[in-house]
N, C-alpha and C. Protein backbone atom coordinates (compact mmCIF):
# COMPACT_ATOMS: atom_id res chain seq x y z
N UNK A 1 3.65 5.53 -2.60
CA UNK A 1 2.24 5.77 -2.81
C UNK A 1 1.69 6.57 -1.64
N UNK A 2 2.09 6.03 -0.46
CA UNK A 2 0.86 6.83 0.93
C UNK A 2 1.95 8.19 0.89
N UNK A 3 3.40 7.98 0.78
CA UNK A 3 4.21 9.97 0.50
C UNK A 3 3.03 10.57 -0.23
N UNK A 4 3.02 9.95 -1.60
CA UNK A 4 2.36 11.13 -2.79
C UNK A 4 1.23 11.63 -2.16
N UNK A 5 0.35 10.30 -1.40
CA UNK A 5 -1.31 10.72 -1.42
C UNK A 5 -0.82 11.93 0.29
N UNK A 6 -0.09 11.93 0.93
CA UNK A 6 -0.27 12.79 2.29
C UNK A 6 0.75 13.99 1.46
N UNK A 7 1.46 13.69 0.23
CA UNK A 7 1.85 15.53 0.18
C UNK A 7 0.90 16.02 -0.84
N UNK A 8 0.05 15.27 -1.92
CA UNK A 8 -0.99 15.95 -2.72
C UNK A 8 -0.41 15.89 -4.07
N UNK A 9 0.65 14.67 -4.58
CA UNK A 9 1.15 15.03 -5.58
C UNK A 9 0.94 13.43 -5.99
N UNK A 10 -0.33 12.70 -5.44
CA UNK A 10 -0.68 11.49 -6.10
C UNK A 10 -1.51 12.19 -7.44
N UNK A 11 -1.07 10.87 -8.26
CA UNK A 11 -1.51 10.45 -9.63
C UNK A 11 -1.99 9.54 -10.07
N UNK A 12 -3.11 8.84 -10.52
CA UNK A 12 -2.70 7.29 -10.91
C UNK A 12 -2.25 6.93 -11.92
N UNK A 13 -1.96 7.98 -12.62
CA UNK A 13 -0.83 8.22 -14.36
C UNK A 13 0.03 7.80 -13.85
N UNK A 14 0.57 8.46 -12.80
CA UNK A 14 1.97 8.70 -12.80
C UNK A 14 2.26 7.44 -11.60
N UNK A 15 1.69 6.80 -10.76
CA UNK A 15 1.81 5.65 -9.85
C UNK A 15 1.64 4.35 -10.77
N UNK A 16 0.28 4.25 -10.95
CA UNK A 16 -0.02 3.01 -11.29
C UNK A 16 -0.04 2.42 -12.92
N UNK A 17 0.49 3.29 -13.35
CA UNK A 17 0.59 2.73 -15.05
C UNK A 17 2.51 2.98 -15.23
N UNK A 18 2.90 1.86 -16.46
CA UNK A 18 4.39 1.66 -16.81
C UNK A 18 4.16 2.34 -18.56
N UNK A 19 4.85 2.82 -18.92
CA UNK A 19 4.76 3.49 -20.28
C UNK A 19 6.15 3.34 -20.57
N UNK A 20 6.45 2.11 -21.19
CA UNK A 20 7.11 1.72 -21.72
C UNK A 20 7.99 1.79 -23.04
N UNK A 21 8.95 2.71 -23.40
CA UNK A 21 9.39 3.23 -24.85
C UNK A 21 10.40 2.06 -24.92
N UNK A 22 11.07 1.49 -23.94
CA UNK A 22 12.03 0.32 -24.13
C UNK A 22 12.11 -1.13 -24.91
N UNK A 23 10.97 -1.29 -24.50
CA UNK A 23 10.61 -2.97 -24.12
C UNK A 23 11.95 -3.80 -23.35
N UNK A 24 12.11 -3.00 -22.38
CA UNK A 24 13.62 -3.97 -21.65
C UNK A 24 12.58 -4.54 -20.48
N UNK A 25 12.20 -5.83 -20.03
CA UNK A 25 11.39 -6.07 -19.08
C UNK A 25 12.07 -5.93 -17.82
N UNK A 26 13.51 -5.93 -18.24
CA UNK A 26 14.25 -5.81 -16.76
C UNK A 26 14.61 -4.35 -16.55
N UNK A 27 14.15 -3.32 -17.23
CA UNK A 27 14.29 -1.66 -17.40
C UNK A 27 12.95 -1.10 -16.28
N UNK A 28 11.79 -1.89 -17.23
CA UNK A 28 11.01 -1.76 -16.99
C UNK A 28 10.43 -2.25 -15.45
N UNK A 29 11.01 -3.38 -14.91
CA UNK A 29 10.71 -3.86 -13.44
C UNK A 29 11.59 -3.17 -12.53
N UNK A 30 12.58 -2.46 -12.85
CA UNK A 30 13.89 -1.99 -11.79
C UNK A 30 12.79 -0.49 -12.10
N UNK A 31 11.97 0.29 -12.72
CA UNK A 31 11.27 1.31 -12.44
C UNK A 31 10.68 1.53 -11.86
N UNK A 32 9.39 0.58 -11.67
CA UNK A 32 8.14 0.13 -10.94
C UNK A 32 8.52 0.04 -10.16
N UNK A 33 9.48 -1.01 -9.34
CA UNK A 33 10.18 -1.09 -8.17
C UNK A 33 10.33 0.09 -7.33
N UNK A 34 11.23 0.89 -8.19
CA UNK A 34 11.41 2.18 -7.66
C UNK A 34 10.47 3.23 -7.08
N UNK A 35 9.24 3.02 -8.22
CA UNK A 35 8.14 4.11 -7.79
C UNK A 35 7.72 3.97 -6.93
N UNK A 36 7.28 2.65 -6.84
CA UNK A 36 6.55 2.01 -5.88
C UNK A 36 7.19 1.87 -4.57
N UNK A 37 8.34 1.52 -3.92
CA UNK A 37 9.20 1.52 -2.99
C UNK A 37 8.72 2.51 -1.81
N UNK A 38 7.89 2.17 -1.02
CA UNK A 38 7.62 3.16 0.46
C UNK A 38 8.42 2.85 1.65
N UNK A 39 9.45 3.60 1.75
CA UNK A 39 10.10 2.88 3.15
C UNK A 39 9.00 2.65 4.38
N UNK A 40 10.10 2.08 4.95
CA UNK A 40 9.38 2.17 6.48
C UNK A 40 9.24 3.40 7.08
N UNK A 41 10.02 3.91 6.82
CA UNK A 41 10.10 5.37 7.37
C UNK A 41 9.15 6.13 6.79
N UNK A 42 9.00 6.09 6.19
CA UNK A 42 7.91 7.20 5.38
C UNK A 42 6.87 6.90 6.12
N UNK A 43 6.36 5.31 5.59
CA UNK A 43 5.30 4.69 6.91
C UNK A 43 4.47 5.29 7.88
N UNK A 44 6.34 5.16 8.70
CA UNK A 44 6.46 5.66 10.04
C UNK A 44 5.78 7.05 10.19
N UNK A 45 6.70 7.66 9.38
CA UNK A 45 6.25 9.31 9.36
C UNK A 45 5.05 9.51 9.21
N UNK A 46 4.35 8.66 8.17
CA UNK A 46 2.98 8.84 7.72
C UNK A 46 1.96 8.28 8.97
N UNK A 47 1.83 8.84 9.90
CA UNK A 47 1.41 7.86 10.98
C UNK A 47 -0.08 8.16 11.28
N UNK A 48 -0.98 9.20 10.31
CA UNK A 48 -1.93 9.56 10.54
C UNK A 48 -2.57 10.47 11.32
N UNK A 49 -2.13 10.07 12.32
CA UNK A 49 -2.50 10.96 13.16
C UNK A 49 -1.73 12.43 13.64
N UNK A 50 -0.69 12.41 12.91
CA UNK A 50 -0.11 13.77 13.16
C UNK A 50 0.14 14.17 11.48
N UNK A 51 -0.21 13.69 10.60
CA UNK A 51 0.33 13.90 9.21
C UNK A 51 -0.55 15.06 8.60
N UNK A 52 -0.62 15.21 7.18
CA UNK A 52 -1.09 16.77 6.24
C UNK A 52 -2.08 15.68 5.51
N UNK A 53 -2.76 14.60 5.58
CA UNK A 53 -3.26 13.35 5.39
C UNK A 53 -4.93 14.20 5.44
N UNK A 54 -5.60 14.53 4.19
CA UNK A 54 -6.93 15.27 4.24
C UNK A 54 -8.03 14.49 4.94
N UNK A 55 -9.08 15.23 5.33
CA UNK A 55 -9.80 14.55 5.92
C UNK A 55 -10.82 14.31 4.69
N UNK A 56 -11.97 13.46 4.05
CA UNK A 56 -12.35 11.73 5.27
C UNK A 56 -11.10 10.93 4.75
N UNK A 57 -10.22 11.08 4.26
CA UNK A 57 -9.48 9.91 3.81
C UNK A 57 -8.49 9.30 5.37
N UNK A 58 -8.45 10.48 5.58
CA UNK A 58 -7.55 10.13 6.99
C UNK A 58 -8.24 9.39 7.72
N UNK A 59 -9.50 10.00 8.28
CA UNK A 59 -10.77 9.08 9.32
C UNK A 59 -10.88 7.64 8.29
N UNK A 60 -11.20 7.55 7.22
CA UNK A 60 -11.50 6.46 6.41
C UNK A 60 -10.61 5.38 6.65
N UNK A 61 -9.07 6.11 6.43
CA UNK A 61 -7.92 4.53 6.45
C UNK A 61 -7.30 4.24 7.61
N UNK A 62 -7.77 5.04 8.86
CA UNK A 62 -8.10 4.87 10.47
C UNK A 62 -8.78 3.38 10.32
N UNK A 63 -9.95 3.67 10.23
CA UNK A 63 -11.24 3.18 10.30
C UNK A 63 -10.60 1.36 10.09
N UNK A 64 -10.64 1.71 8.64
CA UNK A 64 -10.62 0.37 7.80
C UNK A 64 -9.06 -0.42 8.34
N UNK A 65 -7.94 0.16 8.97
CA UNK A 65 -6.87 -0.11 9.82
C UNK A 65 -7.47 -0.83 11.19
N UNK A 66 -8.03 0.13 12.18
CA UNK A 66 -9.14 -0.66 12.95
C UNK A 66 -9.53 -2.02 12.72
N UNK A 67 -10.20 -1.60 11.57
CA UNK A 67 -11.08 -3.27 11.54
C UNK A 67 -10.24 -4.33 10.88
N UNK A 68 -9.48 -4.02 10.05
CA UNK A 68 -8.56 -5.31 10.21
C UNK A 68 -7.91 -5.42 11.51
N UNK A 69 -6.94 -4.35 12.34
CA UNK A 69 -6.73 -4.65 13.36
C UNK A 69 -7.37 -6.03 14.37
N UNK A 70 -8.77 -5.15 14.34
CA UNK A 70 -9.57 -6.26 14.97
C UNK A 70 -9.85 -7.42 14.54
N UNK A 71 -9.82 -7.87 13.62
CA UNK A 71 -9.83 -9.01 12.93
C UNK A 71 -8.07 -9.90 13.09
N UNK A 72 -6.98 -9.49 12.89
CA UNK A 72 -5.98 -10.17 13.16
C UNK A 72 -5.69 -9.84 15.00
N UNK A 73 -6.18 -9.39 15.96
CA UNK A 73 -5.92 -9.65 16.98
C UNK A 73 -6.57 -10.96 17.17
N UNK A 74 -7.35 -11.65 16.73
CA UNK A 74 -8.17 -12.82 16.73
C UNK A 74 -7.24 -13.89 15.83
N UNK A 75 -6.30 -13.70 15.69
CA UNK A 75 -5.74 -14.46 14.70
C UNK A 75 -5.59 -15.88 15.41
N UNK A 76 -5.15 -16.29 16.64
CA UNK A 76 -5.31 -17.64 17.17
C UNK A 76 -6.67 -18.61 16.46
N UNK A 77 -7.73 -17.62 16.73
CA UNK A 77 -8.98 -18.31 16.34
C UNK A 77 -9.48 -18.00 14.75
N UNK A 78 -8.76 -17.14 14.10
CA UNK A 78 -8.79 -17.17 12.86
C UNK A 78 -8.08 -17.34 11.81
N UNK A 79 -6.94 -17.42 12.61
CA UNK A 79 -5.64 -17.77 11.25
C UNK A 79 -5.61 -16.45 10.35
N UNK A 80 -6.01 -15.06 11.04
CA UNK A 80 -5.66 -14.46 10.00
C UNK A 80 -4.85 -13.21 10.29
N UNK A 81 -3.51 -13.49 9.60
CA UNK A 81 -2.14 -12.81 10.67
C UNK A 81 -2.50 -11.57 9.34
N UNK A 82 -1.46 -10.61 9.81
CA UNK A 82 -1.58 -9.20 9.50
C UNK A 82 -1.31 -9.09 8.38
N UNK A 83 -0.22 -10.31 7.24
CA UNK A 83 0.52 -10.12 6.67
C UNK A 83 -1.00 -11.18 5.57
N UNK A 84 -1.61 -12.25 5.86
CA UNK A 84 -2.56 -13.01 5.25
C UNK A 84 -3.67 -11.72 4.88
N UNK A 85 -3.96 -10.80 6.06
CA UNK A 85 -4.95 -9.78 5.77
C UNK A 85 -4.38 -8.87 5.06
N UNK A 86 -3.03 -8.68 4.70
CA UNK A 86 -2.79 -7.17 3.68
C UNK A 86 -2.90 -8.02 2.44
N UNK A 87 -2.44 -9.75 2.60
CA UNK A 87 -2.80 -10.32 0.96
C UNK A 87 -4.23 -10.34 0.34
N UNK A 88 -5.02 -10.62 1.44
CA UNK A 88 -6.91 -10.57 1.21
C UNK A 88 -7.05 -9.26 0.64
N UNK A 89 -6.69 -8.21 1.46
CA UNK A 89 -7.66 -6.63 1.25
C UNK A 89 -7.08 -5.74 0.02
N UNK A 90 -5.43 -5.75 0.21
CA UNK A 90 -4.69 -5.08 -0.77
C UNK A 90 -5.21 -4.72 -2.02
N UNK A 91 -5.43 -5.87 -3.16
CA UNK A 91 -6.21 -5.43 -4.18
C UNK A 91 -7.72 -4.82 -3.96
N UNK A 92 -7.95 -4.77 -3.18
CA UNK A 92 -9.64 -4.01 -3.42
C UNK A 92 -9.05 -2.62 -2.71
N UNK A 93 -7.79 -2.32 -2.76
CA UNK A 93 -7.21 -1.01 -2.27
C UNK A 93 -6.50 0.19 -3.58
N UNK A 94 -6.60 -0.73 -4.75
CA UNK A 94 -6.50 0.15 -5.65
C UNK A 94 -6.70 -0.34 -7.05
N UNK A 95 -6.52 0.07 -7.91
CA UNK A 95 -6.65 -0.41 -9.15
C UNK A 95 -5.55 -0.24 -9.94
N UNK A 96 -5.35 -1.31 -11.27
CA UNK A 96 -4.29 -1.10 -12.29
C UNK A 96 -4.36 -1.65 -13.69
N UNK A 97 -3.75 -0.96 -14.55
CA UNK A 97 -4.32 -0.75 -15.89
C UNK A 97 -3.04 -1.53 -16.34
N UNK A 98 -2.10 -2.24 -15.78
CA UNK A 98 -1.05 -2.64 -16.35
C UNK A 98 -1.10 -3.61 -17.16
N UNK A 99 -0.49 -3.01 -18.69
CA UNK A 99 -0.58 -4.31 -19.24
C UNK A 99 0.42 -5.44 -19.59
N UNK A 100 0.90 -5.17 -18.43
CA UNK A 100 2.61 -6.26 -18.54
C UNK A 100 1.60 -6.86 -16.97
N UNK A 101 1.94 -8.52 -17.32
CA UNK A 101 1.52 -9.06 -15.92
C UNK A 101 2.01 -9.15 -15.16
N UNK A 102 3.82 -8.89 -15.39
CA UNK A 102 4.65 -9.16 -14.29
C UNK A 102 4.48 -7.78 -13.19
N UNK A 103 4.44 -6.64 -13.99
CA UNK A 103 4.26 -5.57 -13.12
C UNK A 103 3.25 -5.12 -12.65
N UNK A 104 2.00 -5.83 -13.16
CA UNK A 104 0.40 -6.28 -12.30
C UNK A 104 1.00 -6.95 -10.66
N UNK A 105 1.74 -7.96 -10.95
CA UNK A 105 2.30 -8.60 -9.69
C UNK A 105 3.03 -8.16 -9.26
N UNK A 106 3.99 -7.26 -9.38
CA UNK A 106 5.38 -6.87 -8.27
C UNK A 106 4.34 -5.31 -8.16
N UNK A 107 3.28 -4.73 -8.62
CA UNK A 107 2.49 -3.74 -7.78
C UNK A 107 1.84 -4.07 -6.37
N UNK A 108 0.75 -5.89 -7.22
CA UNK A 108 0.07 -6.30 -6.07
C UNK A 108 1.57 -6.57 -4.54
N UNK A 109 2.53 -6.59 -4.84
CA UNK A 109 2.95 -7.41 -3.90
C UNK A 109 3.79 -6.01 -3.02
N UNK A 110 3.81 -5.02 -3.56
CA UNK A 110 4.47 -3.47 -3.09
C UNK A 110 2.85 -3.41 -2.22
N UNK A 111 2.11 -3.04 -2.93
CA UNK A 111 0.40 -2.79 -2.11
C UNK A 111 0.40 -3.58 -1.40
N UNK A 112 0.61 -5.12 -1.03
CA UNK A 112 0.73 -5.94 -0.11
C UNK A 112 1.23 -5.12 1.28
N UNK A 113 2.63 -5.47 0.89
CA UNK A 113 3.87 -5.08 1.57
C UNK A 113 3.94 -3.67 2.35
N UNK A 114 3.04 -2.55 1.87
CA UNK A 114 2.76 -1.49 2.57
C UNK A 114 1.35 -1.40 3.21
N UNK A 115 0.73 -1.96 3.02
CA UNK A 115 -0.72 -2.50 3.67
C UNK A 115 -0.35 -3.41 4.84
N UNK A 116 0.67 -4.00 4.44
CA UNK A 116 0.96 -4.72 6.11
C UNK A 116 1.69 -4.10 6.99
N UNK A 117 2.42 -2.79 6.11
CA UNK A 117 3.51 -2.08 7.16
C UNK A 117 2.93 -1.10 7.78
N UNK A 118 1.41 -0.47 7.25
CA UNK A 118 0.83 0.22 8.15
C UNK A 118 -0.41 -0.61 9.16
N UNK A 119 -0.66 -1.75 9.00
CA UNK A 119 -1.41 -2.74 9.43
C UNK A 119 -0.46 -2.71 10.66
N UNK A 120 0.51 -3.36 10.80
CA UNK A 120 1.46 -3.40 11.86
C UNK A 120 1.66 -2.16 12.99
N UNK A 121 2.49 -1.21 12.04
CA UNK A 121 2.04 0.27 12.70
C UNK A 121 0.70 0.43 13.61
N UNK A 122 -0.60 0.28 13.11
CA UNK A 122 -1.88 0.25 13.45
C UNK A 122 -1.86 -0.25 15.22
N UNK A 123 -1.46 -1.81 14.83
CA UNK A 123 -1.54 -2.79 16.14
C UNK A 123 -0.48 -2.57 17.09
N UNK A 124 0.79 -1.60 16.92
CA UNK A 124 1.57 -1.15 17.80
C UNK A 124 1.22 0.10 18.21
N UNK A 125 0.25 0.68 17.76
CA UNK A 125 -0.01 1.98 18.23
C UNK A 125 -1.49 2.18 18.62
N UNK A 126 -2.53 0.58 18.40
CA UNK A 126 -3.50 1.31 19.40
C UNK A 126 -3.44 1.22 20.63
């Protein structure tokens, strides 16, 4: 997802919906998987501040990185580790039309999972 949106070849056709001609649910979850799959590396690469990442979106997911930042450096006194804050924020980070629930959930949990890997990134690099 953050490859497509920093080279310009995001979709939400083509990301966030399964179009299903199979009905194999296990066809269908080994796909999603796939699409969805952001290494670390990419991540990495995607680091913002040196990336092809347009502007306000770049300043924007700075920003909103920041303030969770700041919010889990407090985590002693708030209990809220980096990985609890990519489960809170994640869904209000995108939307999905899926109408299989399992792949409603292995999206939310990819959007998780890369929301905490640049969350992390964030707190090692301010």
């Amino acid at each position: 997802i953050i490859t497509a949106i920093a080279d310009g070849t995001y979709s939400e056709s083509s990301v966030f919906s399964i179009n299903s001609t199979n009905n194999n649910k296990e066809e269908d979850e080994k796909m999603l998987s796939s699409q969805l799959r952001a290494p670390l590396s990419s991540i990495e690469r995607l680091t913002l501040g040196n990336s092809t990442f347009p502007e306000p979106q770049r300043t924007l997911c700075l920003w909103l990185l920041d303030l969770m930042a700041d919010i889990v450096e407090k985590r002693d006194i708030n209990r809220m580790t980096a990985h609890n804050m990519a489960v809170v924020m994640s869904p209000n980070l995108y939307s999905t039309q899926a109408e299989n629930p399992m792949a409603a959930l292995t999206m939310a949990q990819k959007v998780a999972d890369c929301c905490q890997h640049l969350l992390d990134w964030r707190l090692r690099t301010r």
